[in-house]
Protein backbone atom coordinates (compact mmCIF):
# COMPACT_ATOMS: atom_id res chain seq x y z
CA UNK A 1 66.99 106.73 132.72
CA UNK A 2 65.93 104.41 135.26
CA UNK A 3 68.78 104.38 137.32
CA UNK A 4 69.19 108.39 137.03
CA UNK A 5 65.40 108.47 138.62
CA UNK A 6 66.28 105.59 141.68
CA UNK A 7 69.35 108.16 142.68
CA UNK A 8 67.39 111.37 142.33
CA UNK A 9 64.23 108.69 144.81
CA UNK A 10 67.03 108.32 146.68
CA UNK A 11 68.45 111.53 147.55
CA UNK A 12 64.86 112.69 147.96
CA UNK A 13 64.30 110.40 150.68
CA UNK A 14 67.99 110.78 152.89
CA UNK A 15 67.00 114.37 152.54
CA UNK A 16 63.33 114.05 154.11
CA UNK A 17 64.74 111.58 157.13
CA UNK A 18 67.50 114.38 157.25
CA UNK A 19 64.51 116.64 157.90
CA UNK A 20 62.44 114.62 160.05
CA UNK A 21 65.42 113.69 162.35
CA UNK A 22 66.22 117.38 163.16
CA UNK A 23 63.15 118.05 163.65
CA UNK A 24 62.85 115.64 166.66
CA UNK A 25 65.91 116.57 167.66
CA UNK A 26 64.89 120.52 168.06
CA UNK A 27 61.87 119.33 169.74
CA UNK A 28 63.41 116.94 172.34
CA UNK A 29 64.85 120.32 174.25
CA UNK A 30 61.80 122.18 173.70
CA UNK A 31 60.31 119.58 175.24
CA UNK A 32 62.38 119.46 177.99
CA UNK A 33 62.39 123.15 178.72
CA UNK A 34 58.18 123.01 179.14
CA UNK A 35 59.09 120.27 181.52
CA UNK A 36 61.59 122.19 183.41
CA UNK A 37 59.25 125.27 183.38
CA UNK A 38 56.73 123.05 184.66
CA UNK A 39 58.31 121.90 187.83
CA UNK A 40 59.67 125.67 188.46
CA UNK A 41 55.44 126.57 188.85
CA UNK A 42 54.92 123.73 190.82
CA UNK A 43 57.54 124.62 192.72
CA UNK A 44 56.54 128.03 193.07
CA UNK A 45 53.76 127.59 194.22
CA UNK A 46 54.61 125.26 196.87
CA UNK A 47 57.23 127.85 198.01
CA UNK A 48 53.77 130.53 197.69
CA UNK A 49 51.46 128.65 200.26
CA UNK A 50 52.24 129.74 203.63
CA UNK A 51 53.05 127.14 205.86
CA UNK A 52 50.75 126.28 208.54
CA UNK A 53 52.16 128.54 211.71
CA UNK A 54 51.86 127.08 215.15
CA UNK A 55 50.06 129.25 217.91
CA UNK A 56 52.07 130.88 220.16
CA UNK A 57 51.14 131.99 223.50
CA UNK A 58 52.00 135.78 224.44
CA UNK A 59 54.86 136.23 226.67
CA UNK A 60 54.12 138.79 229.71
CA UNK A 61 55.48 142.41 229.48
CA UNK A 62 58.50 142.36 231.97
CA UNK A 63 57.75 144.93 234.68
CA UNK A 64 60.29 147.93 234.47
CA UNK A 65 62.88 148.64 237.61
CA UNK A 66 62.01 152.02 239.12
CA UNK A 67 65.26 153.18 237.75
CA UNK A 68 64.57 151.62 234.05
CA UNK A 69 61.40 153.81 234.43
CA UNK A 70 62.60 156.83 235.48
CA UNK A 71 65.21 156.81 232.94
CA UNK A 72 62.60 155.92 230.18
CA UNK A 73 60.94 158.72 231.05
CA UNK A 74 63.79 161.32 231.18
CA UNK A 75 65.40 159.89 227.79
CA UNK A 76 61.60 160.50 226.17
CA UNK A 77 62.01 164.31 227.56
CA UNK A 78 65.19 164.85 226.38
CA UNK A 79 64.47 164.17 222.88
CA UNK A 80 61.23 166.43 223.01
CA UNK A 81 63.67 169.60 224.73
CA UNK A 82 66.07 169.44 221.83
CA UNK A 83 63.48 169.45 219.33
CA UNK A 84 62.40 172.46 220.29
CA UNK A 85 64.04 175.34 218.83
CA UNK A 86 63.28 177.92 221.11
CA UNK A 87 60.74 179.19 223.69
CA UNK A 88 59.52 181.72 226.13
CA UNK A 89 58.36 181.49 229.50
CA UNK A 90 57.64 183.17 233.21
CA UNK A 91 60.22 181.20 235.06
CA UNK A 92 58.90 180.87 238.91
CA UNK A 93 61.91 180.27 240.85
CA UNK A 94 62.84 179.94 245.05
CA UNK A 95 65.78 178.51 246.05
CA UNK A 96 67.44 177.53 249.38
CA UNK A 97 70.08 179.71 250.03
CA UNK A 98 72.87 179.49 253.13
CA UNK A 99 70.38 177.27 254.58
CA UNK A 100 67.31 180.57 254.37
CA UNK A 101 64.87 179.69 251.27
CA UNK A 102 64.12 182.49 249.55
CA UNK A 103 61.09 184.52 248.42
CA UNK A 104 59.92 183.47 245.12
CA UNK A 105 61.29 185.49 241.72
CA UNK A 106 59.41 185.64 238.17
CA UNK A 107 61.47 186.11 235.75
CA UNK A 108 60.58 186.67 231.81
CA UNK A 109 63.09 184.16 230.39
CA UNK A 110 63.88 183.40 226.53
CA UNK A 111 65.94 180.94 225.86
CA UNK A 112 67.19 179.25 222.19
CA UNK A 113 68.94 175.90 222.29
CA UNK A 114 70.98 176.43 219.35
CA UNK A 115 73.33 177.93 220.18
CA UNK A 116 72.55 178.12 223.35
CA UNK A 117 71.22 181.39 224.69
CA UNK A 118 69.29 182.52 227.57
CA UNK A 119 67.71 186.24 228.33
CA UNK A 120 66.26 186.92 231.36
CA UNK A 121 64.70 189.79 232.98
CA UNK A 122 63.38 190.28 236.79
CA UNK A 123 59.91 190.90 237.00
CA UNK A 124 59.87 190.21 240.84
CA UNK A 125 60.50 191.01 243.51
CA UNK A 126 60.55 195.01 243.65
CA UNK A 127 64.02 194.68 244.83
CA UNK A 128 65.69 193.06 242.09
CA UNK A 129 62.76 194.23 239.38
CA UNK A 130 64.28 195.03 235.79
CA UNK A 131 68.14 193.23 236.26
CA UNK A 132 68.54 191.39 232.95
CA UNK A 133 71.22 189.60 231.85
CA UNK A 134 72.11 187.50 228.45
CA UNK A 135 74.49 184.36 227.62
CA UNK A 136 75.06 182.96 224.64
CA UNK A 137 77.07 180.40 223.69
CA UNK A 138 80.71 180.81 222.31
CA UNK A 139 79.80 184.75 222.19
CA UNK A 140 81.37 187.64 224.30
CA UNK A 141 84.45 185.46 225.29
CA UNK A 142 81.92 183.43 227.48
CA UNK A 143 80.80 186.05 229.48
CA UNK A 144 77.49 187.09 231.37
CA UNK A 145 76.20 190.83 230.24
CA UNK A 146 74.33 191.87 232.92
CA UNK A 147 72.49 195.16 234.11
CA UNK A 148 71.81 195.58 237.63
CA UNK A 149 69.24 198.24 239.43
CA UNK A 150 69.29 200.75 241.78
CA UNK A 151 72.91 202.19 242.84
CA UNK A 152 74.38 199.19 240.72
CA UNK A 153 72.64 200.18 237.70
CA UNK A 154 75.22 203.44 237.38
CA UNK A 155 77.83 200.32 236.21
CA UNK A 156 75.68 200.16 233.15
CA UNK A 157 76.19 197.39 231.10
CA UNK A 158 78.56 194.33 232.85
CA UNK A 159 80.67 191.43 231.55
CA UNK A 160 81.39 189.00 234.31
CA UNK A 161 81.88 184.99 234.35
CA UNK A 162 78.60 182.96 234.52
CA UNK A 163 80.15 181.42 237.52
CA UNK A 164 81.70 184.46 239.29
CA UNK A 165 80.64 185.52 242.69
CA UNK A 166 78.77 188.46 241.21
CA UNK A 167 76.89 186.22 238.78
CA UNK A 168 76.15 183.95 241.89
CA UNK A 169 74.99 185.57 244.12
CA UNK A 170 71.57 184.52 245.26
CA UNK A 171 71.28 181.73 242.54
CA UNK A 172 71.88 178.33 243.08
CA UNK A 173 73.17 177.73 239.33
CA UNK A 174 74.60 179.79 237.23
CA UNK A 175 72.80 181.30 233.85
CA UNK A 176 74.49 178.41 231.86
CA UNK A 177 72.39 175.85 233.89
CA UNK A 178 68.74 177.23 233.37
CA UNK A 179 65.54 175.90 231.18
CA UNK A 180 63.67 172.81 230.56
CA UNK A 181 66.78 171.33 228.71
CA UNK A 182 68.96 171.27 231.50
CA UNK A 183 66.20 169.85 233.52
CA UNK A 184 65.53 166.48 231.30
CA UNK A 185 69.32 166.08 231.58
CA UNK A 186 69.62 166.74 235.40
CA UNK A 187 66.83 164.18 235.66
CA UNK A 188 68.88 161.63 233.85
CA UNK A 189 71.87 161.98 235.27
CA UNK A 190 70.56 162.54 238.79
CA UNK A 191 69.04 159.14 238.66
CA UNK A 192 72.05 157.53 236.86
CA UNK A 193 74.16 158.55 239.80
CA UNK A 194 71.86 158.18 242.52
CA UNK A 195 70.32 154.79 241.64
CA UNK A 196 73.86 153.16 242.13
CA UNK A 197 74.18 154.71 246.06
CA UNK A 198 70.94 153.80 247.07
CA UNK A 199 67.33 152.06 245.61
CA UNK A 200 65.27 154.33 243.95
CA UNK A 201 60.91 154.49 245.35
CA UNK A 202 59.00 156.19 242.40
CA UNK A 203 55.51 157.29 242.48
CA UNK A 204 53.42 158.42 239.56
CA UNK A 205 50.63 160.94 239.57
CA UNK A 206 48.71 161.25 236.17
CA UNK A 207 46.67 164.43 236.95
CA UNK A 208 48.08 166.93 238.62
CA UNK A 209 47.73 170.51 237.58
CA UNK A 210 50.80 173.39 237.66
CA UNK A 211 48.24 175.87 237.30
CA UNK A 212 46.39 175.42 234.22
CA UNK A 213 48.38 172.72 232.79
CA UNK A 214 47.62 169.03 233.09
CA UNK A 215 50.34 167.28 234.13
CA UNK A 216 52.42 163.93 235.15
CA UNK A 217 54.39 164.01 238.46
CA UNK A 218 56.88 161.22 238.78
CA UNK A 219 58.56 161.02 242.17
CA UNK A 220 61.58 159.99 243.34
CA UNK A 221 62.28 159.18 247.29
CA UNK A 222 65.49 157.76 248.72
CA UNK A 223 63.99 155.80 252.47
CA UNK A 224 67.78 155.11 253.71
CA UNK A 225 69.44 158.64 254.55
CA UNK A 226 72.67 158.96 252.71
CA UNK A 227 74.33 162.43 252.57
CA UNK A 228 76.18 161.42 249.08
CA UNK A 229 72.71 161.85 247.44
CA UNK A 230 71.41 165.31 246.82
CA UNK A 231 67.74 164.73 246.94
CA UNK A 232 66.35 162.80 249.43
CA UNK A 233 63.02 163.42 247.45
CA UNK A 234 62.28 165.13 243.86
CA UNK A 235 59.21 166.01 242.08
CA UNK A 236 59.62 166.19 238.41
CA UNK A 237 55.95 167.52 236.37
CA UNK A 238 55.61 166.42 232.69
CA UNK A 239 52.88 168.28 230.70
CA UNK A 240 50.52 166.22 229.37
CA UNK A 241 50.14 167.86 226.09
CA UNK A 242 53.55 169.25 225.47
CA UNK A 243 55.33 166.02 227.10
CA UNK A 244 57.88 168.38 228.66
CA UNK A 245 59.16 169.10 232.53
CA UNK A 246 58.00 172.08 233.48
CA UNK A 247 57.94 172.25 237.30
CA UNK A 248 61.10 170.49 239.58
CA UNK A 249 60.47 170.45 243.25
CA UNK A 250 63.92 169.05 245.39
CA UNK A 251 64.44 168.24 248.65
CA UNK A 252 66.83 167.59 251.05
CA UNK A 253 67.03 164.79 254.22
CA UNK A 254 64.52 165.59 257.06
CA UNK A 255 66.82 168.12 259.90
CA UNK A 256 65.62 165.03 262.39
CA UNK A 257 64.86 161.47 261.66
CA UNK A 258 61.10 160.83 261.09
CA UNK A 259 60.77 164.41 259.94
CA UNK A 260 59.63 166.13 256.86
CA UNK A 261 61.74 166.75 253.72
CA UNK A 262 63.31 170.35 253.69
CA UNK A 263 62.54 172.31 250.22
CA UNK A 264 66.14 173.32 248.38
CA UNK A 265 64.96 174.39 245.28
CA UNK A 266 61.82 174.22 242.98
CA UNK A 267 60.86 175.68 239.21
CA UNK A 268 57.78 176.08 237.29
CA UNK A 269 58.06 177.15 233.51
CA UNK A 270 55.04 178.94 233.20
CA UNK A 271 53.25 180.61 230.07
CA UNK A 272 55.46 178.62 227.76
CA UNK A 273 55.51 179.32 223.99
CA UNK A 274 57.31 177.43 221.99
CA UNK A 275 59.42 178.11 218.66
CA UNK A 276 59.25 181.57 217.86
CA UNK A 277 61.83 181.97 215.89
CA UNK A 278 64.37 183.86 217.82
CA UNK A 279 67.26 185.42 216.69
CA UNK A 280 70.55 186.75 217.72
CA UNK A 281 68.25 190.50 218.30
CA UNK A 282 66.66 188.72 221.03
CA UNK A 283 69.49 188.30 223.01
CA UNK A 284 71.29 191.14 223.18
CA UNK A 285 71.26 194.06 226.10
């Protein structure tokens, strides 16, 4: 009996240090893993506390080169022009023409930029009152309809090339050429070329009015004469509200050295009304 109860002691007590040795062993990585969580806060929140920053001094704004300017500016228009759908105007035009400027024509104009269409119609002169034509892009095989007036008006309705002689005569540009689109990207182009012939002078004027709109006239003047260049000065007027060109004044070298520019061309978009949601009805004849 007494040796059966010393075994049955004994197995009772391997099994308890059995027992209490697992247990430290399960607690030694627990143990470790609060540790290693502890360190990840602490480094946490070291990595959290913003480091002290040093204090830097502001670096002037570089001052823009006329042409950086100018370009600025014309880029700005461009992207306004294109995101407007489409608009109608009064387009005041006079243009130089075999060396005689002419009188000045007003001309209801619609235009819609995609695709690109234009309708115009002659509100003056008397002379050349009611001749309308329409173009529209990738339509009619390219061509200009027009309808002229007085003994020219018996031809009824005309399909000639934008470009033709017919279409050209007493315009500068053909029909293709026209609206405040075209301008933005003759401004940036214009200057492109121009600036690498000869150094640009621009002038800014922050109020001036095209008659009831307040605008932004940036001017452009070449000083040495060089034929190559077009416009020995140019006017371009950015609304102040609608932050698009709507007058272009150009003009050519002096006839005599030390005299005044001579007027080419100029072209004020007046009464414009944006996005009216034109359709293909609207330019038709």
């Amino acid at each position: 009996m007494q040796t059966s109860a010393k075994k049955t002691i004994q197995v009772q007590l391997g099994m308890l240090l059995i027992l209490f040795a697992t247990t430290v062993r399960a607690e030694e990585p627990m143990k470790r893993l609060s540790r290693s969580r502890l360190v990840s806060a602490q480094l946490v929140t070291k990595i959290n506390v913003p480091p002290q920053l040093p204090k830097l001094k502001p670096k002037p704004i570089p001052k823009l080169s006329p042409t950086t300017t100018v370009l600025r500016w014309g880029e700005m228009l461009l992207k306004r022009a294109e995101a407007v759908g489409d608009y109608s105007c009064i387009l005041v035009k006079r243009e130089r023409i075999n060396g005689k400027l002419g009188e000045h024509q007003y001309i209801y104009t619609k235009v819609r930029h995609r695709p690109f269409s234009v309708y115009l119609k002659i509100l003056a002169p008397s002379s050349l009152k009611g001749r309308e034509a329409v173009w529209v892009e990738g339509r009619n095989n390219g061509k200009l309809l027009a309808k002229d007036v007085g003994l020219k008006s018996i031809l009824g309705t005309m399909r000639i090339s934008p470009q033709g002689s017919f279409a050209m005569e007493g315009n500068l540009y053909p029909v293709t050429e026209i609206g405040i689109l075209n301008l933005a990207d003759k401004m940036v182009n214009t200057t492109k070329r121009d600036a690498r012939i000869s150094q640009l002078k621009v002038r800014f004027a922050k109020n001036t009015n095209v008659k009831d709109r307040s605008c932004t006239c940036i001017q452009i003047e070449h000083e040495i004469p060089n034929r190559e260049i077009r416009y020995q000065l140019s006017r371009v007027y950015v609304d102040n509200e609608l932050l698009l060109p709507i007058r272009f004044e150009g003009y050519t070298w002096p006839s005599r050295p030390g005299g005044p520019p001579i007027l080419v061309e100029e072209y004020t978009y007046t009464n414009l009304k944006l996005n009216n949601g034109f359709t293909d009805r609207d330019f038709q004849l």
